[in-house]
PDB file of N, CA and C in Angstrom:
ATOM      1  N   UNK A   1     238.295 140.595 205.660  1.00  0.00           N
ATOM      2  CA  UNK A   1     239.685 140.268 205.530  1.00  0.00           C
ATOM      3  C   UNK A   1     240.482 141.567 205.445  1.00  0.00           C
ATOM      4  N   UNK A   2     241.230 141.826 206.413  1.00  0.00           N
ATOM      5  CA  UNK A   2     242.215 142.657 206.313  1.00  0.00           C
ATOM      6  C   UNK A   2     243.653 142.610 205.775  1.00  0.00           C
ATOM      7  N   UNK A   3     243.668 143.207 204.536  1.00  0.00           N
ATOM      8  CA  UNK A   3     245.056 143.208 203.594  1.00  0.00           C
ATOM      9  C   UNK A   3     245.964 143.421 203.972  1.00  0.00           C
ATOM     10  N   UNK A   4     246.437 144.045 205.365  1.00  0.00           N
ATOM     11  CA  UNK A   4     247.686 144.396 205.589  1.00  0.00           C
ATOM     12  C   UNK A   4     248.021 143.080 206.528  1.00  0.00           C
ATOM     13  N   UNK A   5     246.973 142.430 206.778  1.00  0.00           N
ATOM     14  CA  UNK A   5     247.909 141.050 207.856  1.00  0.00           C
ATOM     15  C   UNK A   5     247.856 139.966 207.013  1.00  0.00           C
ATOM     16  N   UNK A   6     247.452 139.700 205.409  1.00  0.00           N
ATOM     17  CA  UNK A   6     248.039 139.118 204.598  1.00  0.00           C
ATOM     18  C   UNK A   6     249.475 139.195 204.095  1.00  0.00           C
ATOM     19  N   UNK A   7     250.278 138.166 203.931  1.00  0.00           N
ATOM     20  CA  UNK A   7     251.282 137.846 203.458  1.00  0.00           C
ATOM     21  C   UNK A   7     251.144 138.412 201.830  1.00  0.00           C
ATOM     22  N   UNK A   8     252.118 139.239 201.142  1.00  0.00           N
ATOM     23  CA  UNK A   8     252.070 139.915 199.935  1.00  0.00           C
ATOM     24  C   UNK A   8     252.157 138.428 198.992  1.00  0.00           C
ATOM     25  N   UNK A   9     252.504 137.450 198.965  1.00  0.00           N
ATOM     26  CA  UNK A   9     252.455 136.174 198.300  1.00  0.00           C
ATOM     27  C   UNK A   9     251.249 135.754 198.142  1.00  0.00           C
ATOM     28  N   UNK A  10     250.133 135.147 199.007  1.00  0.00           N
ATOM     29  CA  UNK A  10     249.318 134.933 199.370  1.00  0.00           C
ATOM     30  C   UNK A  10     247.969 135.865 198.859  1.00  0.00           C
ATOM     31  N   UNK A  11     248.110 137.117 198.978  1.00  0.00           N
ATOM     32  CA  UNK A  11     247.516 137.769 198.151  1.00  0.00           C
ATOM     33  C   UNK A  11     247.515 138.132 196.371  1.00  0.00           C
ATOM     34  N   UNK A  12     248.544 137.858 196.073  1.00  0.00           N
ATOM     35  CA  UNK A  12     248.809 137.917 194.920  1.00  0.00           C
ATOM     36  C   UNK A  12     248.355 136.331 194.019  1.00  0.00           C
ATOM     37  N   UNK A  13     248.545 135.484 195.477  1.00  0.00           N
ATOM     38  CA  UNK A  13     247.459 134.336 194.457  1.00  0.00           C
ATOM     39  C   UNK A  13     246.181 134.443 194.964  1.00  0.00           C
ATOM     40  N   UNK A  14     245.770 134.439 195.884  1.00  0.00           N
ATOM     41  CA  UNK A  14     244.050 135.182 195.604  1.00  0.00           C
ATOM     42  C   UNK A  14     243.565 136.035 194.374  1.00  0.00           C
ATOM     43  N   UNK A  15     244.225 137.226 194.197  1.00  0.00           N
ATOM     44  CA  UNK A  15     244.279 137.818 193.269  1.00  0.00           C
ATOM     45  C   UNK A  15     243.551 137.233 191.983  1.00  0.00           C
ATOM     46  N   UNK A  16     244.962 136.173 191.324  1.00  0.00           N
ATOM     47  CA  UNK A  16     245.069 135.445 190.580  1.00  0.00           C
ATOM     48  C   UNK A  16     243.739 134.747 190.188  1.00  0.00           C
ATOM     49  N   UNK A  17     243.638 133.852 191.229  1.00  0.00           N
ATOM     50  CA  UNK A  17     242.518 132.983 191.390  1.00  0.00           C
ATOM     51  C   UNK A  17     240.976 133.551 191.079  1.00  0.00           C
ATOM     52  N   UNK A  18     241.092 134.337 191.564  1.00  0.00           N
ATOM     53  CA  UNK A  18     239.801 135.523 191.511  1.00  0.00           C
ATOM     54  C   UNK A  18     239.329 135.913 189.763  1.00  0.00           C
ATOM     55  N   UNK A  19     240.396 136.369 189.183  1.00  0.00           N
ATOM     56  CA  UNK A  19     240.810 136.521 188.390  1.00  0.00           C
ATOM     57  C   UNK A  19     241.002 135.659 187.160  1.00  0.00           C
ATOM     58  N   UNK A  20     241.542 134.343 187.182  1.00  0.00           N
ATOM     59  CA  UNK A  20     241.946 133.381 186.320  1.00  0.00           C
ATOM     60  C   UNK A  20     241.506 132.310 186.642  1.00  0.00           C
ATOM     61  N   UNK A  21     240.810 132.301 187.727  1.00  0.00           N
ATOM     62  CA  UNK A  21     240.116 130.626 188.313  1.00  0.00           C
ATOM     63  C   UNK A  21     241.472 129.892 188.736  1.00  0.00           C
ATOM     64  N   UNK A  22     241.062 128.387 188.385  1.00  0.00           N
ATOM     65  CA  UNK A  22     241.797 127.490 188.629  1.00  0.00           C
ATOM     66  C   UNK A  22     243.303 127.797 188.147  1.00  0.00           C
ATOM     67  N   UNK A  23     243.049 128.140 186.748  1.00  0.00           N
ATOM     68  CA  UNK A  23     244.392 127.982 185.707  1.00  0.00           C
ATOM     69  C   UNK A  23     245.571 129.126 186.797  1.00  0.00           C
ATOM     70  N   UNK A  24     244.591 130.096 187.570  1.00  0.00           N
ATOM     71  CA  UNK A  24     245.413 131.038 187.852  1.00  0.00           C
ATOM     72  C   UNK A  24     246.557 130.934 189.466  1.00  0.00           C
ATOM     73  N   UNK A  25     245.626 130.400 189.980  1.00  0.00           N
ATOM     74  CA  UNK A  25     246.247 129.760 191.277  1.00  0.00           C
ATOM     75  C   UNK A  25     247.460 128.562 190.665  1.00  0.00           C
ATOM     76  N   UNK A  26     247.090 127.637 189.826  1.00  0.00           N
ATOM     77  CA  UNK A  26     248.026 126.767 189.278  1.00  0.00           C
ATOM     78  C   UNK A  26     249.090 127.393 189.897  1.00  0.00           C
ATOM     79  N   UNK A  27     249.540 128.499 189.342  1.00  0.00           N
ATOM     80  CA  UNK A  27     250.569 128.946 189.881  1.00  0.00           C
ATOM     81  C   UNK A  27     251.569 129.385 190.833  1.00  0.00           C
ATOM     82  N   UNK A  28     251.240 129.052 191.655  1.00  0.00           N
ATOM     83  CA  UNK A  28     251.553 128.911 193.032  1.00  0.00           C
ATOM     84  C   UNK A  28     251.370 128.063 194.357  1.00  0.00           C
ATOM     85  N   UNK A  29     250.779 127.622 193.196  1.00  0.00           N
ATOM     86  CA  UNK A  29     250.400 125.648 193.695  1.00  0.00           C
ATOM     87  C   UNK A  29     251.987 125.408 194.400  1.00  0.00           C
ATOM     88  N   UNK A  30     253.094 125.429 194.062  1.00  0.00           N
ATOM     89  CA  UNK A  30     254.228 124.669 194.793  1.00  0.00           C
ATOM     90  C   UNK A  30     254.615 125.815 195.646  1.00  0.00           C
ATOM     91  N   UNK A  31     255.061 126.826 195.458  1.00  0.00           N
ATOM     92  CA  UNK A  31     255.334 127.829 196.009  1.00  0.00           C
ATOM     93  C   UNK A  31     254.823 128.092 197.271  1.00  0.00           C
ATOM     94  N   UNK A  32     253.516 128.275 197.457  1.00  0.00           N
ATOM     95  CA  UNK A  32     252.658 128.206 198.395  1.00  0.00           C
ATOM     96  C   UNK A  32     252.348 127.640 199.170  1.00  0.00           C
ATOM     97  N   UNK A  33     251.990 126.286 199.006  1.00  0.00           N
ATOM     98  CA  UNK A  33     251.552 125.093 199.210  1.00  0.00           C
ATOM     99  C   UNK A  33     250.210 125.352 199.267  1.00  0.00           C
ATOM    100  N   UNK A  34     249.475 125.389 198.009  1.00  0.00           N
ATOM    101  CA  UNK A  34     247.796 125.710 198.344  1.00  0.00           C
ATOM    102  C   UNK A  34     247.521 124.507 197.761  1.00  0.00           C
ATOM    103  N   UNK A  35     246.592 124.147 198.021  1.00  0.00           N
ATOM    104  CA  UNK A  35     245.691 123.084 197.683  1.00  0.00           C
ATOM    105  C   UNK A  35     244.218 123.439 196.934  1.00  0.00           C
ATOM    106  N   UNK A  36     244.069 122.810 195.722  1.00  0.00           N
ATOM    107  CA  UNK A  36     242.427 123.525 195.158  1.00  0.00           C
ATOM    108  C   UNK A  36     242.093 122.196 195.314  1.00  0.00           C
ATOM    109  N   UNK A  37     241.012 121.634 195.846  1.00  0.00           N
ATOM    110  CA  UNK A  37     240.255 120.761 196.453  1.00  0.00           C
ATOM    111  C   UNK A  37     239.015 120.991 195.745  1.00  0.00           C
ATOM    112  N   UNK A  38     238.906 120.074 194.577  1.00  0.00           N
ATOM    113  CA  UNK A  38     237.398 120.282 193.749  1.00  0.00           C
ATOM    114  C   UNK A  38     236.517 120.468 194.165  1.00  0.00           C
ATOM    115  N   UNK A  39     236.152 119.942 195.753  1.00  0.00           N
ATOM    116  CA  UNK A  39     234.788 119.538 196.246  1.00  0.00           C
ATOM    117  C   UNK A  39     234.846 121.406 196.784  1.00  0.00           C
ATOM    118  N   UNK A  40     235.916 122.357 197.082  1.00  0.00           N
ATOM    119  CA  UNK A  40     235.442 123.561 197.621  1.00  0.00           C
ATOM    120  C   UNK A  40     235.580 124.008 196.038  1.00  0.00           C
ATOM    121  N   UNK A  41     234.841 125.889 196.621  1.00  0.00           N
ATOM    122  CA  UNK A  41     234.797 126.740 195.538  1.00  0.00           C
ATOM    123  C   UNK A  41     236.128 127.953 195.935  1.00  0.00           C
ATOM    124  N   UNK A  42     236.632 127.879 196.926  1.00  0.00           N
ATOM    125  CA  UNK A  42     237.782 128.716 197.170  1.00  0.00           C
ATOM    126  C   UNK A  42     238.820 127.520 197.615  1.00  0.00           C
ATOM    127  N   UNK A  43     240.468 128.033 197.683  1.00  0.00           N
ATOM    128  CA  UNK A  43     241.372 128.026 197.771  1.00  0.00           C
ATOM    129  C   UNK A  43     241.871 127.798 199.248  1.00  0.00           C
ATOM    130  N   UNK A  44     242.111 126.481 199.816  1.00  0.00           N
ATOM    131  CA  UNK A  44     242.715 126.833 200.990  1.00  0.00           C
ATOM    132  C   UNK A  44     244.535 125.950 201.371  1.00  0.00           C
ATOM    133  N   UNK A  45     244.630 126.935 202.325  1.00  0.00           N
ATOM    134  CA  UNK A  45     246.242 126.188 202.137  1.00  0.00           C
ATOM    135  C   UNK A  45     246.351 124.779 203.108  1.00  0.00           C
ATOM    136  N   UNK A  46     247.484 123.896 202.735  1.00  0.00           N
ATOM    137  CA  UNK A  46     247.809 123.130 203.284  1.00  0.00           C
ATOM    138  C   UNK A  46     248.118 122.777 204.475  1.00  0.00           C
ATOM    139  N   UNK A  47     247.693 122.182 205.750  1.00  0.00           N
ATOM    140  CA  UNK A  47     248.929 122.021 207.321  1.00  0.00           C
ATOM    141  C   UNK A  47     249.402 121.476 207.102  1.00  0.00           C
TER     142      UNK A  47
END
């Protein structure tokens, strides 16, 4: 994954997530539109 063709938003909830798990992405749950989908172990966004 190359950081510079990430969106600075987007990285900052990876970050998070990485970091704080679930509780941490929470946060950008609306903002984003990410979706945490129990059945995965990472984070993917919405179409």
């Amino acid at each position: 994954m190359k950081p510079e063709k990430i969106a600075p938003g987007l990285i900052t909830a990876l970050e998070n997530y990485q970091q704080q798990g679930e509780k941490g992405l929470n946060l950008h749950l609306r903002s984003l539109g990410i979706i945490n989908h129990p059945k995965t172990s990472k984070p993917y966004l919405a179409s």
